[in-house]
C-alpha atoms as a PDB file:
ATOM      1  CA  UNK A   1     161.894 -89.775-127.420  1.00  0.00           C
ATOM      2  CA  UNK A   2     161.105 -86.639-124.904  1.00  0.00           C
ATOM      3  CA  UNK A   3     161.027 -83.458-126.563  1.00  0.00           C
ATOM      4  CA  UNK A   4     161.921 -80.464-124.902  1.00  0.00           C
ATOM      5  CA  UNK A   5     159.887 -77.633-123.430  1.00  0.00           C
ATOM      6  CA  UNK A   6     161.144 -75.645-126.536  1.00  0.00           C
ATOM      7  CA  UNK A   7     160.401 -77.297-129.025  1.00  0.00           C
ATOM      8  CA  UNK A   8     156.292 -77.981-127.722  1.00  0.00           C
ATOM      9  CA  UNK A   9     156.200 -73.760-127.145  1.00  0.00           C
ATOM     10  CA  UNK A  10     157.720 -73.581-130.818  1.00  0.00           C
ATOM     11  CA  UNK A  11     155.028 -76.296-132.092  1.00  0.00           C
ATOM     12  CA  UNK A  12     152.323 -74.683-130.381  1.00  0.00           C
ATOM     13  CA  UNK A  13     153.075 -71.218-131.507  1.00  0.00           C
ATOM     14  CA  UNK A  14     153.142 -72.884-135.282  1.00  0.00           C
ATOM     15  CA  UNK A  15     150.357 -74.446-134.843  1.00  0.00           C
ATOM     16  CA  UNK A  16     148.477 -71.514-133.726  1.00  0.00           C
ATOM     17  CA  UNK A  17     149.902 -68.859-136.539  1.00  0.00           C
ATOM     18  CA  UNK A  18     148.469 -71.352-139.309  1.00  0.00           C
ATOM     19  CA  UNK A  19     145.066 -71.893-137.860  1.00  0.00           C
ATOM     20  CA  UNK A  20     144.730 -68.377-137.494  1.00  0.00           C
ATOM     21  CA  UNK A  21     145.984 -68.349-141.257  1.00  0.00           C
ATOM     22  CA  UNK A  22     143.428 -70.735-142.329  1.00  0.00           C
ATOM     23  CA  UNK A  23     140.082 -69.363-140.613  1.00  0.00           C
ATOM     24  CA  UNK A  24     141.395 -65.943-142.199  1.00  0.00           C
ATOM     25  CA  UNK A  25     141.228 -67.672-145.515  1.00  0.00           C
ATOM     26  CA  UNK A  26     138.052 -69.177-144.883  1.00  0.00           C
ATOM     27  CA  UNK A  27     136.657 -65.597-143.783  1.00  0.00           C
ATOM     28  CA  UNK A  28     137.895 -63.816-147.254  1.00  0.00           C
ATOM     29  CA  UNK A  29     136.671 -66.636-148.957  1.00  0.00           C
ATOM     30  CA  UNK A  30     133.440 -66.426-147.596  1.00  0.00           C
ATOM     31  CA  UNK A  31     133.361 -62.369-148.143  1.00  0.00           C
ATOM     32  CA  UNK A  32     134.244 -62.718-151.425  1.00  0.00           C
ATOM     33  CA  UNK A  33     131.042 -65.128-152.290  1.00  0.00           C
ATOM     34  CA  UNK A  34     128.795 -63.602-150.675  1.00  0.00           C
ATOM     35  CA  UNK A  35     129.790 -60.156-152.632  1.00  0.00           C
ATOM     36  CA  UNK A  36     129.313 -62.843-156.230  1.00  0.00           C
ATOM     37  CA  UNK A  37     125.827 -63.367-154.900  1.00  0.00           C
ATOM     38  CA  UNK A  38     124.672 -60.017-154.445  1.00  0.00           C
ATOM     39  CA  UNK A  39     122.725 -58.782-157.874  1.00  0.00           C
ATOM     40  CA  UNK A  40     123.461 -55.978-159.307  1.00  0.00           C
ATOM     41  CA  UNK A  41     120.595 -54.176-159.410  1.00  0.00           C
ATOM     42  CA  UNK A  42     119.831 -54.123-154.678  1.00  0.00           C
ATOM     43  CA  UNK A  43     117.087 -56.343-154.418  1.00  0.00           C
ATOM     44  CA  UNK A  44     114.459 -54.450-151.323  1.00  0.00           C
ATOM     45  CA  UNK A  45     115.160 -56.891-148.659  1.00  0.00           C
ATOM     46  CA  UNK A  46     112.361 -56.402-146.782  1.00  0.00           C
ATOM     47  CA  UNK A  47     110.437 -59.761-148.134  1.00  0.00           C
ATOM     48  CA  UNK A  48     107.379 -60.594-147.417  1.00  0.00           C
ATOM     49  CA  UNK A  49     105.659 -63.746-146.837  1.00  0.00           C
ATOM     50  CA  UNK A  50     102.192 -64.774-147.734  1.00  0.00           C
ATOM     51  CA  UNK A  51     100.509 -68.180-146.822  1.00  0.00           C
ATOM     52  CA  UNK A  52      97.679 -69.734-148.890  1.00  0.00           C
ATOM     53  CA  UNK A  53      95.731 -73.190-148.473  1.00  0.00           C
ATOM     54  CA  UNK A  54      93.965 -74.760-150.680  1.00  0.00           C
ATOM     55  CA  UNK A  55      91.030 -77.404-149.874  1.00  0.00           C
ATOM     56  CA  UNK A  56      89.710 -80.567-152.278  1.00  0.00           C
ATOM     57  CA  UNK A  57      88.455 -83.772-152.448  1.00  0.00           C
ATOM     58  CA  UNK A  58      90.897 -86.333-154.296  1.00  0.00           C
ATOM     59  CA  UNK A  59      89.431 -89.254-154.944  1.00  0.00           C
ATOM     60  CA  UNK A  60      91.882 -92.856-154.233  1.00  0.00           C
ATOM     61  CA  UNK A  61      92.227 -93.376-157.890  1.00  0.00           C
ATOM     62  CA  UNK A  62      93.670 -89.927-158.688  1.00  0.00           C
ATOM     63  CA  UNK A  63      97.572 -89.940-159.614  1.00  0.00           C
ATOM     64  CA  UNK A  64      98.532 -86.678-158.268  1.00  0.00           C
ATOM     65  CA  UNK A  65     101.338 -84.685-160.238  1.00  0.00           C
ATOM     66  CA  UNK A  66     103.256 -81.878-158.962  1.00  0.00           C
ATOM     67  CA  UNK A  67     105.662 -79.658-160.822  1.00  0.00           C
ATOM     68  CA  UNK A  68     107.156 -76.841-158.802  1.00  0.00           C
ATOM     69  CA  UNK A  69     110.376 -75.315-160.390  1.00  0.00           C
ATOM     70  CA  UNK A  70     110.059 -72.716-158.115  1.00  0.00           C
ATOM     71  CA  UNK A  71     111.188 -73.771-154.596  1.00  0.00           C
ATOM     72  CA  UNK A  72     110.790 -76.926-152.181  1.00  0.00           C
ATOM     73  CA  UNK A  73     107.752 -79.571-152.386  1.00  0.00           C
ATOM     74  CA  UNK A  74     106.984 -80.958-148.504  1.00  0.00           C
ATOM     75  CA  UNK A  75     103.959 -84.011-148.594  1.00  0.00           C
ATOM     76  CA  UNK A  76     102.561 -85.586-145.609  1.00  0.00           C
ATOM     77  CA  UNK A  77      99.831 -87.964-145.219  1.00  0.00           C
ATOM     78  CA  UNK A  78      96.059 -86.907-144.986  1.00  0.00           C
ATOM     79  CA  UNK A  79      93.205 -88.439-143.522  1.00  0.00           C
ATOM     80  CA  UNK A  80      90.313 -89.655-145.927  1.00  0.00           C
ATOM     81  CA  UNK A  81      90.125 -87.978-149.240  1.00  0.00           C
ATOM     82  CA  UNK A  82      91.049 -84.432-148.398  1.00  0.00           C
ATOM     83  CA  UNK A  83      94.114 -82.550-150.206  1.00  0.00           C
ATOM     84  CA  UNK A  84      95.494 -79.774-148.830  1.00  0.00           C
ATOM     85  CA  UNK A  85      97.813 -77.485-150.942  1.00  0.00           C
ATOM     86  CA  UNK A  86      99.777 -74.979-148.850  1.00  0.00           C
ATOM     87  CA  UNK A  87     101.420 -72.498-150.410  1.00  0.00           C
ATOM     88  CA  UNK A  88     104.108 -70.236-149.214  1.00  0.00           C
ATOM     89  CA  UNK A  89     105.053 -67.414-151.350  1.00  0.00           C
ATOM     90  CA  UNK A  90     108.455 -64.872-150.728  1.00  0.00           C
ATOM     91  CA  UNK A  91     107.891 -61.166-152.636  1.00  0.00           C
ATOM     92  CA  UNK A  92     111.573 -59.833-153.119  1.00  0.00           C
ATOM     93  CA  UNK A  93     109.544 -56.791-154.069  1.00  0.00           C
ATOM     94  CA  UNK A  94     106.299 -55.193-153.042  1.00  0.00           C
ATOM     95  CA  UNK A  95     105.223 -55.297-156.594  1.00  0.00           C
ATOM     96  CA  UNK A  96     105.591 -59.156-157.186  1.00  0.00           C
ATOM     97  CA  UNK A  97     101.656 -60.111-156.784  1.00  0.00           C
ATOM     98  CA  UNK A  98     101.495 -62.743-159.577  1.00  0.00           C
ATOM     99  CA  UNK A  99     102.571 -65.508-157.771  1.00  0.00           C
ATOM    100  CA  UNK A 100      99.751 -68.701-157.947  1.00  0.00           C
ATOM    101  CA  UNK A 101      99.207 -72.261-157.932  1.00  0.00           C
ATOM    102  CA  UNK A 102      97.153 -74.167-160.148  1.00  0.00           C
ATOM    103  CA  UNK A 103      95.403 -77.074-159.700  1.00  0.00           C
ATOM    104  CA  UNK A 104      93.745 -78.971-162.634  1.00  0.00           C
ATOM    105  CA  UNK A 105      91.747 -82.455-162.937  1.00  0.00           C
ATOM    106  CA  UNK A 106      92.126 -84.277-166.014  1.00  0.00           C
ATOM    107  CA  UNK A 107      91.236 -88.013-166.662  1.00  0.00           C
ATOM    108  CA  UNK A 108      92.123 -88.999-163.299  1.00  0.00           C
ATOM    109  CA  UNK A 109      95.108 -86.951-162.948  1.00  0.00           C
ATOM    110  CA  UNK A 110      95.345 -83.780-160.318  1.00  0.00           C
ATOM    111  CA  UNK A 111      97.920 -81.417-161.662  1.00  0.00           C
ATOM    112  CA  UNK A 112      99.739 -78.835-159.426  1.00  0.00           C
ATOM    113  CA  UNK A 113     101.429 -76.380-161.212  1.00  0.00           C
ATOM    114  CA  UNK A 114     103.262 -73.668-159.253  1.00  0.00           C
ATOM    115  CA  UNK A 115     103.459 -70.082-161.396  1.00  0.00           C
ATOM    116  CA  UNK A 116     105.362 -67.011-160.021  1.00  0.00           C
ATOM    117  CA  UNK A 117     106.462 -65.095-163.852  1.00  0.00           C
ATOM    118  CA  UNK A 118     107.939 -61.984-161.617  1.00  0.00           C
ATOM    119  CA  UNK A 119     110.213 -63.942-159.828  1.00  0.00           C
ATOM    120  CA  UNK A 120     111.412 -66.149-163.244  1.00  0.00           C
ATOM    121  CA  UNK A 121     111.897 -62.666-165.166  1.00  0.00           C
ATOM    122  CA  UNK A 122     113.525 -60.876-162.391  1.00  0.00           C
ATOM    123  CA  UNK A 123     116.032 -63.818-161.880  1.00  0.00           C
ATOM    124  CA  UNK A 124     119.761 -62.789-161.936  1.00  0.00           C
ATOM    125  CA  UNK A 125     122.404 -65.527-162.539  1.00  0.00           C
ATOM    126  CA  UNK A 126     120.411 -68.316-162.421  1.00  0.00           C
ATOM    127  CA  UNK A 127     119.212 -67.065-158.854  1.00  0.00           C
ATOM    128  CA  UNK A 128     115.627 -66.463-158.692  1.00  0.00           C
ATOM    129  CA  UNK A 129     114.289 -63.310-157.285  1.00  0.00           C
ATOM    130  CA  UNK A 130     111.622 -65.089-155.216  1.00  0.00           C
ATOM    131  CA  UNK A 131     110.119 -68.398-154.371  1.00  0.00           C
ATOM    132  CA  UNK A 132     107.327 -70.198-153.376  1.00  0.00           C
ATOM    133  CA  UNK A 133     107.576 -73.830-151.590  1.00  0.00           C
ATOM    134  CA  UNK A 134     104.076 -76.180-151.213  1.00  0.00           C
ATOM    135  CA  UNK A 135     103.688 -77.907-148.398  1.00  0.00           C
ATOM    136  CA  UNK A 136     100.770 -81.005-149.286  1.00  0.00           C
ATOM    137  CA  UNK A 137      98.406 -83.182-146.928  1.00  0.00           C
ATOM    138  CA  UNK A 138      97.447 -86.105-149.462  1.00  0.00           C
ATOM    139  CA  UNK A 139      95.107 -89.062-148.499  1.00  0.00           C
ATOM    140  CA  UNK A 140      96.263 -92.172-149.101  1.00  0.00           C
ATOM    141  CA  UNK A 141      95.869 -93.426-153.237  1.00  0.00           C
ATOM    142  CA  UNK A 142      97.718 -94.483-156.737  1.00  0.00           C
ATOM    143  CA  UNK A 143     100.397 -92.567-157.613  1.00  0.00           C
ATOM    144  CA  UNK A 144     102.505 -89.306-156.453  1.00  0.00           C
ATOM    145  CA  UNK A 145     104.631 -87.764-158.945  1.00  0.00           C
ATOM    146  CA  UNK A 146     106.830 -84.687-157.940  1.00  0.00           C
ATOM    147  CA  UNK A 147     109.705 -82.327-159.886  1.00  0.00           C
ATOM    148  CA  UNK A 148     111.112 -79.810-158.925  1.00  0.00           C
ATOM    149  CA  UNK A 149     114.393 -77.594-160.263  1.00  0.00           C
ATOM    150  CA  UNK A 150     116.631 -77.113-157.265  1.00  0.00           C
ATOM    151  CA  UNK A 151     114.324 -76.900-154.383  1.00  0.00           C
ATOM    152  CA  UNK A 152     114.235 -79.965-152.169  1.00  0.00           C
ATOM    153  CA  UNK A 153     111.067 -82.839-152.329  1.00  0.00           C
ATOM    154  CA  UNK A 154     110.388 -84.392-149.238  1.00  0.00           C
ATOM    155  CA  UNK A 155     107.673 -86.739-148.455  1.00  0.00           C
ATOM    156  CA  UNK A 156     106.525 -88.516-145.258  1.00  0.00           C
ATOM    157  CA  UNK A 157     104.299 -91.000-144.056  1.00  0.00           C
ATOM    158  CA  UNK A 158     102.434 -91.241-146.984  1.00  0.00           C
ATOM    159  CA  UNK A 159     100.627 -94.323-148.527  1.00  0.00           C
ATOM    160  CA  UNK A 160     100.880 -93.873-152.344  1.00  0.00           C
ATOM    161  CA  UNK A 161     103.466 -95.132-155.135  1.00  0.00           C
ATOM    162  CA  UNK A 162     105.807 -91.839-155.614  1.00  0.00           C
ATOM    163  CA  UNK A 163     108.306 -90.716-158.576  1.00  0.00           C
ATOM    164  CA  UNK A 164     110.463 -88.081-157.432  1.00  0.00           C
ATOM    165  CA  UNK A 165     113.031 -85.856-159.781  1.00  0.00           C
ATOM    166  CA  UNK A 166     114.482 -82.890-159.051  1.00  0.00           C
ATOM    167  CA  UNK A 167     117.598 -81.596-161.080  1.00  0.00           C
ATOM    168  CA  UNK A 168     119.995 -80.176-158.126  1.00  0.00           C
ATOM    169  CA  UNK A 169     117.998 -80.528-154.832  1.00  0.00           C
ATOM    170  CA  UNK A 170     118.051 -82.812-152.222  1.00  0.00           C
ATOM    171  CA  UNK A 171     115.147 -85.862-151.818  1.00  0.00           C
ATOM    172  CA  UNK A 172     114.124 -87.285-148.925  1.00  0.00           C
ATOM    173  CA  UNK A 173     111.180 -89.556-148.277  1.00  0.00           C
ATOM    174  CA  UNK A 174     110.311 -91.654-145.002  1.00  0.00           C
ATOM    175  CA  UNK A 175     107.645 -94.477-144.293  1.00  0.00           C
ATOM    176  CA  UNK A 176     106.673 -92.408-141.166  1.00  0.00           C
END
């Protein structure tokens, strides 16, 4: 049946008084968590960024194990037996300077341990009050083992036999 011209200029109007109710919903929703987020103590927003690589051999046999509880872990492949570790490091503060990555050989086995105590003790609910993501070239070999927290593990292109866990971030891994 053919409704009248009415009835569509009464629809319409309805239509358009709850959408404008809903995306005013959504906006004090949104206020409202971002004003959870914020710590209590103001955080100096002014973060800086500082970039670090790393250069070593790894030889094909190596299992290479990463543990990074501290932000996202990013692999591509490398050519011959070079590893690169990349390191990107966020300062919430100007006095957070004790951010570092370790890398340790043990009976085959190439540890990378990320360490950043400032940002760990500083954390405020649950939230960390900085981060630092890896980004590593490996050449192809054995195994790849990776964990992190929340941060995300991706890996790419490269030619080893990988374990991946992370507890609440996102994993992604591609042939090429």
């Amino acid at each position: 049946s053919l409704m009248s011209t009415g009835q569509t200029a009464d629809s319409k109007k309805h239509a358009r008084n709850w959408l404008l109710r809903a995306l005013l919903l959504m906006l004090l929703a949104l206020s409202a968590t971002a004003e959870d987020r914020l710590p209590s103590d103001p955080i100096d927003r002014n973060v800086q960024i500082e970039t670090k690589r790393q250069e070593y051999r790894l030889p094909e046999s190596a299992t290479l194990r990463v543990v990074n509880t501290l932000g996202d872990v990013r692999v591509r492949s490398a050519p011959q037996d070079q590893l690169s570790v990349v390191s990107i490091v966020q300062r919430f503060r100007p006095d957070q300077n004790d951010a570092r990555v370790s890398v340790e050989e043990q009976d085959r086995q190439i540890d990378i341990t990320t360490h950043y105590p400032s940002a760990v003790a500083s954390a405020h609910e649950h939230k960390l009050a900085g981060r630092l993501d890896l980004t590593l070239l490996v050449p192809t070999g054995e195994m790849l083992e990776i964990e992190t927290d929340a941060g995300l593990i991706e890996v790419r292109g490269v030619a080893r036999s990988l374990k991946a866990r992370t507890k609440s971030g996102r994993i992604r891994v591609s042939t090429h």
